[in-house]
Protein backbone atom coordinates (compact mmCIF):
# COMPACT_ATOMS: atom_id res chain seq x y z
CA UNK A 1 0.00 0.00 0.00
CA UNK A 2 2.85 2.41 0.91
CA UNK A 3 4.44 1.76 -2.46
CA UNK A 4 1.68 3.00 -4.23
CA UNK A 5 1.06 6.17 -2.41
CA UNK A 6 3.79 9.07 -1.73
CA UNK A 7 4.21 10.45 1.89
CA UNK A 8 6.02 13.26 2.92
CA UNK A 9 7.01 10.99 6.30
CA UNK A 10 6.74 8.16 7.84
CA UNK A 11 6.41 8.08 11.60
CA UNK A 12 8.13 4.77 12.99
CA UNK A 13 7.08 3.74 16.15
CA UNK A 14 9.54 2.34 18.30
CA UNK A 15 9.05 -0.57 20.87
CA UNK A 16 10.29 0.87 23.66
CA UNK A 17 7.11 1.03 25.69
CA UNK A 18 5.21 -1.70 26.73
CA UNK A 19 3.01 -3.84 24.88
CA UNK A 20 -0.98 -3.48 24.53
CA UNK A 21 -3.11 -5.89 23.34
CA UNK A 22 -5.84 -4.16 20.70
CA UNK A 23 -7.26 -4.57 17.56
CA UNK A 24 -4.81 -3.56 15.50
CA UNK A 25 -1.80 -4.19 17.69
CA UNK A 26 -0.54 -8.09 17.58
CA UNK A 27 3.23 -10.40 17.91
CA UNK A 28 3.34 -9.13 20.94
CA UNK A 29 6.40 -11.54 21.15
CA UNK A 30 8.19 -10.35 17.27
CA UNK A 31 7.85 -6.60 18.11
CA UNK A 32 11.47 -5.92 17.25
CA UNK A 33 11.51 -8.42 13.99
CA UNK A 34 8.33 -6.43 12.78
CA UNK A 35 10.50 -3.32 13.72
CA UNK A 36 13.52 -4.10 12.21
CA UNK A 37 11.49 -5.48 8.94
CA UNK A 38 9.46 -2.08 8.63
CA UNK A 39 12.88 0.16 8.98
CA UNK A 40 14.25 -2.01 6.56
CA UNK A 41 11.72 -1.84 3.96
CA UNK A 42 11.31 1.90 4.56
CA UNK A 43 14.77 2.38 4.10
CA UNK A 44 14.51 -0.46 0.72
CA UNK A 45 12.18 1.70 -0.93
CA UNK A 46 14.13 5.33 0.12
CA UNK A 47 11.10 6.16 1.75
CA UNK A 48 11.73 9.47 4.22
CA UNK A 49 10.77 8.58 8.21
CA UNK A 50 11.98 8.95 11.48
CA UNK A 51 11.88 6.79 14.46
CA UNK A 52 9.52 7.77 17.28
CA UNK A 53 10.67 6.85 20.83
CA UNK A 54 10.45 7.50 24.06
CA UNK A 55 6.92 7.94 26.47
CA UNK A 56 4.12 9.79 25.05
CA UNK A 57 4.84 13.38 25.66
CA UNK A 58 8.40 12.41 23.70
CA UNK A 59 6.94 10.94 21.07
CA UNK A 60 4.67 13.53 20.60
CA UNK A 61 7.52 16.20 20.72
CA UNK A 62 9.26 14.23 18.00
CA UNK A 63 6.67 14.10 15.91
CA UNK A 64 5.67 17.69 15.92
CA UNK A 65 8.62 18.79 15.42
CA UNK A 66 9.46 16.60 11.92
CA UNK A 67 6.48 17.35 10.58
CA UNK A 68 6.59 21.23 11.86
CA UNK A 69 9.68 20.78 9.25
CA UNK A 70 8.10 20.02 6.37
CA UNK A 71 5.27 22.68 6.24
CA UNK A 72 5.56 25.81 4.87
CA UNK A 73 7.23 28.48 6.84
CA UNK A 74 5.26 31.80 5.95
């Protein structure tokens, strides 16, 4: 699906919180195989993203601010 469509940024979660069963969450035991395998494919395909870490108020921050970079600064 990513392949097809062109993002500006991919946000990469990373597993450094605990895990939470939920719908869309599962491998609760794989989490950094299914890490490693979506950093590789992202970086595969050249596709631009940066690894979100830390608790939620960090994550947050890190987020903000790489996609505060690629808006327009008026």
């Amino acid at each position: 699906y990513a392949l097809e469509n062109h993002y500006d940024l991919y946000l990469l979660t990373d597993i450094d919180i605990p895990w939470v069963k939920d719908d869309l969450r599962d491998r609760p035991n794989n989490r950094m195989e299914m890490f490693l395998a979506f950093k590789k494919t992202l970086i595969k395909y050249k596709k631009p993203y940066v690894i979100v870490s830390g608790n939620l108020e960090n994550r947050i921050k890190i987020a903000v601010f790489e996609i505060d970079k690629l808006l327009p600064k008026n």
